[in-house]
C-alpha atoms as a PDB file:
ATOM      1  CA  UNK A   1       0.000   0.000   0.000  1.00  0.00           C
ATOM      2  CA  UNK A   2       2.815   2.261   1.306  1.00  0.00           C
ATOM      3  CA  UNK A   3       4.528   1.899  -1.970  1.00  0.00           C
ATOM      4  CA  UNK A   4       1.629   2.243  -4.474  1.00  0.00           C
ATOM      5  CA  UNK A   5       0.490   5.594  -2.557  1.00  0.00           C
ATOM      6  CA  UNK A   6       4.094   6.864  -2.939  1.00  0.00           C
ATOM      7  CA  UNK A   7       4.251   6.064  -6.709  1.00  0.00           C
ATOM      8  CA  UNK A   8       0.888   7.177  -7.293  1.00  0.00           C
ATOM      9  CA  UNK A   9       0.929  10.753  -5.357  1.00  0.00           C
ATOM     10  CA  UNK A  10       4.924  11.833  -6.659  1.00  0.00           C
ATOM     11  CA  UNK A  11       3.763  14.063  -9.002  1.00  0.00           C
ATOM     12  CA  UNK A  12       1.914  16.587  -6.841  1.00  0.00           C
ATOM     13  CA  UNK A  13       5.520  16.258  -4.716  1.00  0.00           C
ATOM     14  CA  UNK A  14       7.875  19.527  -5.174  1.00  0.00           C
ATOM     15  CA  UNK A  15      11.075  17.872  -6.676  1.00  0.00           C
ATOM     16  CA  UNK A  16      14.549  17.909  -4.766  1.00  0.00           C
ATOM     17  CA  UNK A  17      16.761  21.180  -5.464  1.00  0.00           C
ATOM     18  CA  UNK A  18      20.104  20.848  -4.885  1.00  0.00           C
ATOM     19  CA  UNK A  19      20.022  22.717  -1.876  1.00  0.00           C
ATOM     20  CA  UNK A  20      17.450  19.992  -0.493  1.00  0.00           C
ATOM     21  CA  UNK A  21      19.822  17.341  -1.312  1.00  0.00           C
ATOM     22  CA  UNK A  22      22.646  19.128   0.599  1.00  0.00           C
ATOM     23  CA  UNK A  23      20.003  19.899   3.317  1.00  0.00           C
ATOM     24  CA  UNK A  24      19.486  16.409   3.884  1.00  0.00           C
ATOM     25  CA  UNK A  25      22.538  15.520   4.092  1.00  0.00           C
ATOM     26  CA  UNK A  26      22.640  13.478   1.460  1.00  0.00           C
ATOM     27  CA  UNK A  27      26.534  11.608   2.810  1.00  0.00           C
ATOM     28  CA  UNK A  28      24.707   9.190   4.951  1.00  0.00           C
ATOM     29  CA  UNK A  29      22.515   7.316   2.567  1.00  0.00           C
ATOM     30  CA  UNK A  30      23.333   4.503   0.949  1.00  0.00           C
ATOM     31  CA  UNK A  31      23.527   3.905  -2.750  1.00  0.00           C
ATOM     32  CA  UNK A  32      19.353   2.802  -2.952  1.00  0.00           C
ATOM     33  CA  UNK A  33      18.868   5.524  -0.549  1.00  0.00           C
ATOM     34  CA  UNK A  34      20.312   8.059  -2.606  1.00  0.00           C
ATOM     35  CA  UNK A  35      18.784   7.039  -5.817  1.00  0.00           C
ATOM     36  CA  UNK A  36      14.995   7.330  -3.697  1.00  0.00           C
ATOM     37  CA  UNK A  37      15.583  10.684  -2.451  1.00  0.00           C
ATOM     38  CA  UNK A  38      16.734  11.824  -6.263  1.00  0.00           C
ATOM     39  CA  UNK A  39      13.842  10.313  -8.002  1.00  0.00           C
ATOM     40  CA  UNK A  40      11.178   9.982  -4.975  1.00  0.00           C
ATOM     41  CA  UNK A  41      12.130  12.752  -2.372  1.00  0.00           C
ATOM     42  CA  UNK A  42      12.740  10.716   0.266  1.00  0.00           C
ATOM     43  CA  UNK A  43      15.608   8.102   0.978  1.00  0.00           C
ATOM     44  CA  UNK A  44      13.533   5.673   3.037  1.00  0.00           C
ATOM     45  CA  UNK A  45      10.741   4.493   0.333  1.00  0.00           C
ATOM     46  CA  UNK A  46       9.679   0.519  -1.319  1.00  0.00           C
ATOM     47  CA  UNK A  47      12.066  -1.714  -0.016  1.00  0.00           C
ATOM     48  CA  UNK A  48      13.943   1.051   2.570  1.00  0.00           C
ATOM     49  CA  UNK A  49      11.444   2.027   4.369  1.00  0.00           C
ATOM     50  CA  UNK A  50      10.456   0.717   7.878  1.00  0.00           C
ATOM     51  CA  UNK A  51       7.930   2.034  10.062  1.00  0.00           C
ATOM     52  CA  UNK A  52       8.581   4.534  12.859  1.00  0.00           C
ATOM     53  CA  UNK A  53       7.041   7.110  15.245  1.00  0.00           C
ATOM     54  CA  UNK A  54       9.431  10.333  16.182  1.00  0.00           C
ATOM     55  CA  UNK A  55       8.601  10.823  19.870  1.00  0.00           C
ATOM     56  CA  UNK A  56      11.506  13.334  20.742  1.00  0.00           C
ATOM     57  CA  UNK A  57      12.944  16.380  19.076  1.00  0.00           C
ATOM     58  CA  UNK A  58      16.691  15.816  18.379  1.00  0.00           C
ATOM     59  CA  UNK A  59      18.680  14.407  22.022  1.00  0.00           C
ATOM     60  CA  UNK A  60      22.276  15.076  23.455  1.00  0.00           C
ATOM     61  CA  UNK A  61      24.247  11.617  23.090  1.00  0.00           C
ATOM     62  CA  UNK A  62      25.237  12.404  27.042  1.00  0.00           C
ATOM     63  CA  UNK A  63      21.010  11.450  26.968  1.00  0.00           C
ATOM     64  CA  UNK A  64      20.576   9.197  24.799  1.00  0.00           C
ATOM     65  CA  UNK A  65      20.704   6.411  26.864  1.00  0.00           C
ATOM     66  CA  UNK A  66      18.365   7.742  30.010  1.00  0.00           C
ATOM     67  CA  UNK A  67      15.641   9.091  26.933  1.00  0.00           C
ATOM     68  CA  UNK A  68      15.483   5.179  25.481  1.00  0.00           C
ATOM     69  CA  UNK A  69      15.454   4.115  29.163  1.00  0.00           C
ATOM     70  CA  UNK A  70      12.152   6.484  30.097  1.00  0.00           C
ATOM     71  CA  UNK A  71      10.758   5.415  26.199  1.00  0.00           C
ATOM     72  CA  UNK A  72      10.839   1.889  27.018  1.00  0.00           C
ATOM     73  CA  UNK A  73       9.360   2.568  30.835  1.00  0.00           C
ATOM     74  CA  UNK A  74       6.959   4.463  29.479  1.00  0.00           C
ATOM     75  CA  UNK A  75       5.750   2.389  26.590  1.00  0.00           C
ATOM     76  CA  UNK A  76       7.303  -0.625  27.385  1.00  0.00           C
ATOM     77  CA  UNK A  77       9.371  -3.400  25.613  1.00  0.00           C
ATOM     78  CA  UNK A  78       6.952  -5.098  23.204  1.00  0.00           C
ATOM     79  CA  UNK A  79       6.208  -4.086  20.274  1.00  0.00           C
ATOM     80  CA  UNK A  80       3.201  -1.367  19.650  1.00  0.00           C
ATOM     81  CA  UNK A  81       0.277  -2.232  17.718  1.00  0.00           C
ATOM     82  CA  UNK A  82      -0.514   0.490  15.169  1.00  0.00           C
ATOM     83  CA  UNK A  83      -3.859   0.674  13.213  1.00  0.00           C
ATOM     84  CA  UNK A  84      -3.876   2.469  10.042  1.00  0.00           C
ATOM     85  CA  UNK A  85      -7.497   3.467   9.201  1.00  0.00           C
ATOM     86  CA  UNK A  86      -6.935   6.802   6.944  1.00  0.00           C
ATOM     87  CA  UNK A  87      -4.643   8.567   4.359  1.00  0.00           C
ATOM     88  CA  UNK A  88      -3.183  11.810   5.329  1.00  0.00           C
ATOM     89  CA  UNK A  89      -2.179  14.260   2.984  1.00  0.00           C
ATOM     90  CA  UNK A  90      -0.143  16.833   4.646  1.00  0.00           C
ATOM     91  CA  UNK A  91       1.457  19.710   2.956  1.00  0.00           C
ATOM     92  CA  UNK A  92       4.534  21.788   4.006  1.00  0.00           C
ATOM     93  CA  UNK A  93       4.290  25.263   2.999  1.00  0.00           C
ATOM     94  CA  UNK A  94       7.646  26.001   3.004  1.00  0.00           C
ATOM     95  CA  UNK A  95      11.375  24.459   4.375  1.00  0.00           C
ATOM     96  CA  UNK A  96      11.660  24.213   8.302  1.00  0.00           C
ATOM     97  CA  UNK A  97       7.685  24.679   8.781  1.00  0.00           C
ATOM     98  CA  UNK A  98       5.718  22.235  10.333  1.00  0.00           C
ATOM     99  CA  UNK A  99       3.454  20.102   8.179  1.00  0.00           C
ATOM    100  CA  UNK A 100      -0.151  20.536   7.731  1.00  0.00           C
ATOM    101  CA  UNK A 101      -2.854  18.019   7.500  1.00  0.00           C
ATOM    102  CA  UNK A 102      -4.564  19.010   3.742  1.00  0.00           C
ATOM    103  CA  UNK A 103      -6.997  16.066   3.729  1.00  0.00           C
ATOM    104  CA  UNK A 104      -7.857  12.948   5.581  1.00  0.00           C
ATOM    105  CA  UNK A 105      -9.567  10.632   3.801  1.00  0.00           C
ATOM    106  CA  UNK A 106     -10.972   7.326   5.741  1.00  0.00           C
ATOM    107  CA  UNK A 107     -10.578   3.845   4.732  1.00  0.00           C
ATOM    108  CA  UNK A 108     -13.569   1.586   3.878  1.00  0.00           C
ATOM    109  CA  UNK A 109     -14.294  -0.923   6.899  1.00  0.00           C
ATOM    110  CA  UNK A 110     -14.105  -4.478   6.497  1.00  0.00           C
ATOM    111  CA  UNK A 111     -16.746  -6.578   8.489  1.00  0.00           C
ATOM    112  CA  UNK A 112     -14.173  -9.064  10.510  1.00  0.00           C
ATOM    113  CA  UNK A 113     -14.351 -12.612   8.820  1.00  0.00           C
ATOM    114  CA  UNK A 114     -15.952 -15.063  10.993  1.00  0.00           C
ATOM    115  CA  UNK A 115     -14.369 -18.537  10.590  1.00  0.00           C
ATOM    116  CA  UNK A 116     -17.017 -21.150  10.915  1.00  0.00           C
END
């Protein structure tokens, strides 16, 4: 799904200047990273991508360690179960500002199967 939705919505996407590319600092990507931020405007797309939830801003390495400690306190060890049950289409009116939701748009529901 991720992948289709990315393929499908690039071309209302800005594409990368090279002052993006240097903003993103483009030296710690891999090879298949690189080549998805160039054609896709993001490195971590299709077969590099892996879910994840920022729940800090940026954190002191001196901090690292107690923030991850707290984290896993707080939400535990196990891994969270996410449901996805809309598309988000969030615009970002210009570098450095915050993104804005544009449009959410539901999913259909599914009655659960019942196994006889």
């Amino acid at each position: 799904m991720a992948a289709n939705i990315v393929a499908e919505f690039d071309s209302f996407r800005r594409p990368m200047s090279p002052e993006d590319l240097e903003r993103r600092g483009a030296a710690r990507f891999n090879q298949a990273q690189l080549s998805n931020l160039a054609k896709w405007g993001s490195p971590f797309v299709f077969d590099q991508f892996h879910f994840h939830m920022t729940l800090t801003g940026p954190v002191d390495r001196a901090e690292r360690e107690h923030v991850q400690l707290v984290l896993t306190r707080y939400f535990g060890a196990a891994p969270i179960s996410v449901t996805v049950d809309r598309l988000v289409l969030s615009v970002q009116e210009e570098t450095h500002e915050p993104f804005g939701i544009h449009s959410a748009h539901p999913f259909a529901r599914i009655p659960q199967l019942r196994i006889a």
